[in-house]
N, C-alpha and C. Protein backbone atom coordinates (compact mmCIF):
# COMPACT_ATOMS: atom_id res chain seq x y z
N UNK A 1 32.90 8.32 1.31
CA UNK A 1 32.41 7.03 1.76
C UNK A 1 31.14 6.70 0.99
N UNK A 2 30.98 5.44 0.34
CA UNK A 2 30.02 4.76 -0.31
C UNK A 2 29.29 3.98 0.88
N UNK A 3 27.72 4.72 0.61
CA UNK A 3 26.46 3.60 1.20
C UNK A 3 26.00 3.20 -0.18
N UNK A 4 25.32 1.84 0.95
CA UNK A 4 24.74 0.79 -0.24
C UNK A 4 23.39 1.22 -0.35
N UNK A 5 23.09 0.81 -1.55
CA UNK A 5 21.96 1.39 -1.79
C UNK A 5 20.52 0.33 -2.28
N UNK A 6 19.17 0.59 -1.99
CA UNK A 6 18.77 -0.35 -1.75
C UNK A 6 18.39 -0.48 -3.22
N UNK A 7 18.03 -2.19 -3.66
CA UNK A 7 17.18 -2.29 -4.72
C UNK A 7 16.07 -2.90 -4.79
N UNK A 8 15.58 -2.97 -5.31
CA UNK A 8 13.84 -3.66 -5.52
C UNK A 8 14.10 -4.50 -6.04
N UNK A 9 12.76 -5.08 -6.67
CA UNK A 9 13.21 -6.51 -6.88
C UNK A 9 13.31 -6.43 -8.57
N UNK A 10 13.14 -7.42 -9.85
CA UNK A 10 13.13 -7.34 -10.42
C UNK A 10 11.83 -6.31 -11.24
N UNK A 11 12.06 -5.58 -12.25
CA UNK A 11 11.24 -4.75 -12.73
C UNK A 11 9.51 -5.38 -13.21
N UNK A 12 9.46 -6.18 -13.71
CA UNK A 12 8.28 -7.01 -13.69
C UNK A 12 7.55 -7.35 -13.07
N UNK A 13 7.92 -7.19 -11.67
CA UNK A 13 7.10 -7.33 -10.84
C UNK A 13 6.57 -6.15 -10.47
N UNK A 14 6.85 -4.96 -10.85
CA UNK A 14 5.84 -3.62 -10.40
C UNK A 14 5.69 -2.91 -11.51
N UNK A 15 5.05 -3.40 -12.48
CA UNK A 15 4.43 -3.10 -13.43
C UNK A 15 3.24 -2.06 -12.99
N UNK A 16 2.30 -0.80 -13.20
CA UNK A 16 1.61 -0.58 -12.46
C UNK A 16 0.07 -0.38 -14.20
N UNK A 17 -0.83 -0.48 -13.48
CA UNK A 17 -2.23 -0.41 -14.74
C UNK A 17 -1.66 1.11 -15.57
N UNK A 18 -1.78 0.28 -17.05
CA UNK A 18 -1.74 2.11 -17.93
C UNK A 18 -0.50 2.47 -18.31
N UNK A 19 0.41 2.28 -17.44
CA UNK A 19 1.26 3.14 -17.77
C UNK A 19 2.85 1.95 -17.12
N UNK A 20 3.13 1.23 -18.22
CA UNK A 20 4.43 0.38 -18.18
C UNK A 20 5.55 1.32 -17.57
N UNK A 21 6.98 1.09 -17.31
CA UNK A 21 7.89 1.71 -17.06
C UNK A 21 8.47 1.34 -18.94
N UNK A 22 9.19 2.74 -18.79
CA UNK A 22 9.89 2.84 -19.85
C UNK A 22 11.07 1.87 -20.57
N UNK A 23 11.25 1.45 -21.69
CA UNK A 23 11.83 0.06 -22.39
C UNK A 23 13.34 0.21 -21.77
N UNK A 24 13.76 1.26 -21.51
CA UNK A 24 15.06 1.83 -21.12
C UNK A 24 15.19 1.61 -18.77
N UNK A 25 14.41 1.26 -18.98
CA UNK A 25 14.27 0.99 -17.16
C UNK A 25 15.04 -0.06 -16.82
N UNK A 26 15.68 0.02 -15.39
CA UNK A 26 16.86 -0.50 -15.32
C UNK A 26 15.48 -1.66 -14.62
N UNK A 27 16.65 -3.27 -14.82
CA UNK A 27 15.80 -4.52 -14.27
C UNK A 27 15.45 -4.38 -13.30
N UNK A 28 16.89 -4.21 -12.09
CA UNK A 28 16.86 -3.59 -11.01
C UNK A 28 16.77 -2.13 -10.51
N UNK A 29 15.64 -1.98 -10.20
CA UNK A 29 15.83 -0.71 -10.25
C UNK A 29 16.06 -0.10 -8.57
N UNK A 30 16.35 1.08 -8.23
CA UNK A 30 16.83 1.79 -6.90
C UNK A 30 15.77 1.75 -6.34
N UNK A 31 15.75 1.90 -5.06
CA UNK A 31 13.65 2.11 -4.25
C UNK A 31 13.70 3.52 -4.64
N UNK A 32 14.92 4.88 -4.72
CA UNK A 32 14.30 6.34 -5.10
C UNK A 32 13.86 5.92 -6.13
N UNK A 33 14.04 5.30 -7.31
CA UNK A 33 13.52 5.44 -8.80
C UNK A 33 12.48 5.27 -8.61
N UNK A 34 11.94 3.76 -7.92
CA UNK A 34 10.60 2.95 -7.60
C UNK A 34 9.83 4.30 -7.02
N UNK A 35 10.50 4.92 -5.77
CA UNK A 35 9.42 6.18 -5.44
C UNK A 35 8.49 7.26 -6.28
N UNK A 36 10.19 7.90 -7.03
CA UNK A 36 9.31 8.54 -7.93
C UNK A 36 8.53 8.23 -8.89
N UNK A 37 8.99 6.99 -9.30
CA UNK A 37 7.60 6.25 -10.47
C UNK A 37 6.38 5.93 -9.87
N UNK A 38 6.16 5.79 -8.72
CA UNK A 38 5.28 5.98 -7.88
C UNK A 38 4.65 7.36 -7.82
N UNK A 39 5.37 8.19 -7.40
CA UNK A 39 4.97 9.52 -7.22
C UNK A 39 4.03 10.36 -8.80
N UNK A 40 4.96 10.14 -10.01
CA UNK A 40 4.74 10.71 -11.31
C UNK A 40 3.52 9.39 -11.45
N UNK A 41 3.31 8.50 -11.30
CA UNK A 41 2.87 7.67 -11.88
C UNK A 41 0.69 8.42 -11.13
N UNK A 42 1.01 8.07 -10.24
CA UNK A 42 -0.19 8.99 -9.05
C UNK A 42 -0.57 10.44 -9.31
N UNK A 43 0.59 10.88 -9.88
CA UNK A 43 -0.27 12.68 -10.58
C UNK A 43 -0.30 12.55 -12.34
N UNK A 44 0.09 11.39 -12.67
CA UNK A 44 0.04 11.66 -14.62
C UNK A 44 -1.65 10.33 -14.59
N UNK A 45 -2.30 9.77 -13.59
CA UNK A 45 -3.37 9.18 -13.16
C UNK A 45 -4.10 9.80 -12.43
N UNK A 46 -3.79 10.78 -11.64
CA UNK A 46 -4.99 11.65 -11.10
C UNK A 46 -5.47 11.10 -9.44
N UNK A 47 -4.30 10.10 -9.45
CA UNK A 47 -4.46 9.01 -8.28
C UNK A 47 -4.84 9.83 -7.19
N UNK A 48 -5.80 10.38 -6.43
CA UNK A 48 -5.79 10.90 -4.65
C UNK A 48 -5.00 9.86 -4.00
N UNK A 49 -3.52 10.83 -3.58
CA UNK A 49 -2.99 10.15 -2.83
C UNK A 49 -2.27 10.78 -1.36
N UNK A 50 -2.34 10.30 -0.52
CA UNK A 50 -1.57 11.29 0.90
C UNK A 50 -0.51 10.74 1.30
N UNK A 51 0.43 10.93 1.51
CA UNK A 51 2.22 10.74 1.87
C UNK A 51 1.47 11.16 3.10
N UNK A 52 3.33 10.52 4.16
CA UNK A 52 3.24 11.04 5.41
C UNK A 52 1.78 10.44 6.40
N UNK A 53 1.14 9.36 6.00
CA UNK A 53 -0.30 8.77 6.81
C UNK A 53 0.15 7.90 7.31
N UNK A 54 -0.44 7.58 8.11
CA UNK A 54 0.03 6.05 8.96
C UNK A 54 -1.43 5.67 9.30
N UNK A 55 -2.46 4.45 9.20
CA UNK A 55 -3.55 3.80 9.60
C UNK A 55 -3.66 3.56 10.81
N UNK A 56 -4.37 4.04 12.05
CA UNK A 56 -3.85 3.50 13.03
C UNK A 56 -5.14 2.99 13.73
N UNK A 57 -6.27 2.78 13.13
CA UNK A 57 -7.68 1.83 13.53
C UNK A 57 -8.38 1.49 12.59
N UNK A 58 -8.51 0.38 12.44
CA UNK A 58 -10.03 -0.02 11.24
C UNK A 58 -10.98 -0.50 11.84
N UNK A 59 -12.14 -0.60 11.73
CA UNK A 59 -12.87 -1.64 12.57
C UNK A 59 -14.18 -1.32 11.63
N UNK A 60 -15.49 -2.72 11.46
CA UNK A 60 -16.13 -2.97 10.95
C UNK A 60 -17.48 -2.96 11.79
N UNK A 61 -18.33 -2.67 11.78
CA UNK A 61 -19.54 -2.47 12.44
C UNK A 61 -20.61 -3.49 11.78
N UNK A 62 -20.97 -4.60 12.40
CA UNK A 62 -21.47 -5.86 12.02
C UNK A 62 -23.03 -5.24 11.88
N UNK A 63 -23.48 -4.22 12.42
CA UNK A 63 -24.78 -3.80 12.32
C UNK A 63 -25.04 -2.88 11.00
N UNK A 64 -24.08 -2.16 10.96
CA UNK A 64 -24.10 -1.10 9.57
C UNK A 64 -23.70 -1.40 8.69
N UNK A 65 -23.05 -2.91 8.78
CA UNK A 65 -21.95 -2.93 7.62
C UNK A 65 -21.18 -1.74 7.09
N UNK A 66 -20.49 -0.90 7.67
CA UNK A 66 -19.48 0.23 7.68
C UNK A 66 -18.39 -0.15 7.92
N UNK A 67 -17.52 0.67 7.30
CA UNK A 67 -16.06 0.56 7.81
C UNK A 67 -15.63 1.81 8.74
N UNK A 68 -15.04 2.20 10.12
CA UNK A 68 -14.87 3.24 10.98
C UNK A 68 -12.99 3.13 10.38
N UNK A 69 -12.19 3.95 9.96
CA UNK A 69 -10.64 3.85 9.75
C UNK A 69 -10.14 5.29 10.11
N UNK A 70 -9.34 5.38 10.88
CA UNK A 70 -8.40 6.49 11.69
C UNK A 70 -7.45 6.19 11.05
N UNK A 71 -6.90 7.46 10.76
CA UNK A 71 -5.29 7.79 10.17
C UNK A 71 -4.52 9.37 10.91
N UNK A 72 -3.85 9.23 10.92
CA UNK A 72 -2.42 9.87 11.50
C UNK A 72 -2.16 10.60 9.86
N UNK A 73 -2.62 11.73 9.52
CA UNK A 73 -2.30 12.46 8.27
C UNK A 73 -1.25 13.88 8.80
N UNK A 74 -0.16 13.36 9.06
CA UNK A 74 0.76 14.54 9.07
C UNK A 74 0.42 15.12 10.62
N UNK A 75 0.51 14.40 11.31
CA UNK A 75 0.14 14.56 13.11
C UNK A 75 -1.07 14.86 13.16
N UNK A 76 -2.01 15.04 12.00
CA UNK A 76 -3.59 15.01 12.24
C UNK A 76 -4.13 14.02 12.12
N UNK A 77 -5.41 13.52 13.47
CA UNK A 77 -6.01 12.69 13.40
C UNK A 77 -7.10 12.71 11.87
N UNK A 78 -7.85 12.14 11.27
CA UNK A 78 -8.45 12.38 10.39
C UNK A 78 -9.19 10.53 10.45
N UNK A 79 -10.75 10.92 10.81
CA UNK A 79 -11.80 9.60 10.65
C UNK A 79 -12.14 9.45 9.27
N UNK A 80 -11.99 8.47 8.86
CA UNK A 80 -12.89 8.16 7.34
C UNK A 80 -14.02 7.08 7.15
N UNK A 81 -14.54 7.42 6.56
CA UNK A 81 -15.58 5.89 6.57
C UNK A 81 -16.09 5.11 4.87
N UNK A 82 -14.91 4.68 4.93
CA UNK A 82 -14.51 4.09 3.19
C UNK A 82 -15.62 2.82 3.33
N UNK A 83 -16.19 2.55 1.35
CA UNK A 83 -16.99 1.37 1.43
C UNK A 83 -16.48 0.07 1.19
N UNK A 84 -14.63 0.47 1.06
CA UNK A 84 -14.05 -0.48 0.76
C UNK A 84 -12.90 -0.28 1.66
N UNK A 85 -12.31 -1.50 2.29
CA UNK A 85 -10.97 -1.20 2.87
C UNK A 85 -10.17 -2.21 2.18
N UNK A 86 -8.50 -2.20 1.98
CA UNK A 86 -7.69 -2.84 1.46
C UNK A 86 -6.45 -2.84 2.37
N UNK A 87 -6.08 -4.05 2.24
CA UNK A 87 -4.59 -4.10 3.03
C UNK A 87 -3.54 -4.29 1.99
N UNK A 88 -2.74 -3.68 1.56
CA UNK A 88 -1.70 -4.05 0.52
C UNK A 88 -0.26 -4.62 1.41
N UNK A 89 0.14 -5.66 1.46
CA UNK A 89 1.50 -5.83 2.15
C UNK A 89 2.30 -6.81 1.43
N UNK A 90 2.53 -6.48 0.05
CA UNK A 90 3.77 -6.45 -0.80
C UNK A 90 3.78 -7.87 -1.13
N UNK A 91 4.26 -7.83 -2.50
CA UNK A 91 4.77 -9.01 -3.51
C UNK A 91 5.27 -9.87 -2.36
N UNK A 92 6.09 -9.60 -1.70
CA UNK A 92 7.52 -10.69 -1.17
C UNK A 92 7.15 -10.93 0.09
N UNK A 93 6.27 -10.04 0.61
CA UNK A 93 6.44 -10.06 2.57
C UNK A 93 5.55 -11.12 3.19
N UNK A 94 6.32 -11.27 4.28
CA UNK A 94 5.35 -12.58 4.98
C UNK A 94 4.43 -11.92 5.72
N UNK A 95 3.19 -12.83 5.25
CA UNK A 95 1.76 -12.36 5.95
C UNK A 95 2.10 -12.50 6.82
N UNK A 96 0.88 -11.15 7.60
CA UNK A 96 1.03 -10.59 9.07
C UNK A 96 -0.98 -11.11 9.43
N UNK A 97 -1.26 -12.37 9.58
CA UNK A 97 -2.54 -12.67 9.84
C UNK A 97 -3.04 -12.03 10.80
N UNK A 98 -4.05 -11.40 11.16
CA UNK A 98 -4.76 -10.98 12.38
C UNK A 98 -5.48 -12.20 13.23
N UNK A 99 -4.84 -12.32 14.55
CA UNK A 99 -5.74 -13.08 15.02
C UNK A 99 -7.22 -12.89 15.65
N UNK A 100 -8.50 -13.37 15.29
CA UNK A 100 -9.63 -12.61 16.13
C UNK A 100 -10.43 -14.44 16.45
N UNK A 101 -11.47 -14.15 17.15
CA UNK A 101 -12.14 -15.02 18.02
C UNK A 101 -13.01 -15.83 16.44
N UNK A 102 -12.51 -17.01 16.66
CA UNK A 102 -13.26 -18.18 15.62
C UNK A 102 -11.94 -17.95 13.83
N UNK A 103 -11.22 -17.25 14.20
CA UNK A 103 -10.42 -17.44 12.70
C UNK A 103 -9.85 -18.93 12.63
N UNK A 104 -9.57 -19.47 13.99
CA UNK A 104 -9.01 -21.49 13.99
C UNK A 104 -9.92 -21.89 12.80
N UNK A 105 -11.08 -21.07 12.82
CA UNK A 105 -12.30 -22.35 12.37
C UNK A 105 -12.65 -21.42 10.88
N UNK A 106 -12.15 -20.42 10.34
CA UNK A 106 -12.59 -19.91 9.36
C UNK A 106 -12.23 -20.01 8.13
N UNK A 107 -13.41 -20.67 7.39
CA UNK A 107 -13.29 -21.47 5.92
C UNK A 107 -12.97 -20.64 4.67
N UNK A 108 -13.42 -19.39 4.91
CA UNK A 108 -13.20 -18.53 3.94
C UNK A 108 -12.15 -18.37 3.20
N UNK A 109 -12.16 -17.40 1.99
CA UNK A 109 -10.86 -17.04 1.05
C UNK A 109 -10.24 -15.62 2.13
């Protein structure tokens, strides 16, 4: 029995800094391929990276200007306090806005 298998989107769009995919890379490529070019791509860059995390608090401290971020690293809790936080949620996906008190009215980028 044949499962379907998933694909990504066109190759151009995940181009990553440094290091192109190879001239021989399929347009469409499989999400395993996408993984491991991910994976090789993060140890031939030196990338610190952790599999298996899930984010499960951020919050900003208006007095310290700090960032407080909890993660779930492999059923361990683990606090960090990064000077930068980033949300990455993909080329294609529909924003997931946070709602908080005064965003109706917020002019910002």
């Amino acid at each position: 029995m044949a499962f379907p298998v998933q694909v990504t989107g066109p190759v151009w769009y995940d181009h990553l800094l440094y290091l192109k995919f190879p001239v021989n890379w399929p347009i469409l490529a499989r999400e395993d391929q996408i993984a491991d070019w991910l994976e090789s791509h993060a140890k031939i860059m030196e990338i610190p990276y952790w599999s298996s995390t899930t984010a499960t608090s951020a919050s900003f401290d208006e007095l310290t200007k700090t960032w407080t971020v909890e993660v779930d690293r492999d059923q361990e809790k683990v606090t960090m306090y990064p000077i930068h936080h980033a949300m990455a949620t993909g080329m294609s996906g529909k924003p997931n806005i946070p709602r908080f008190p005064g965003s109706d009215v917020f002019k910002g980028e």
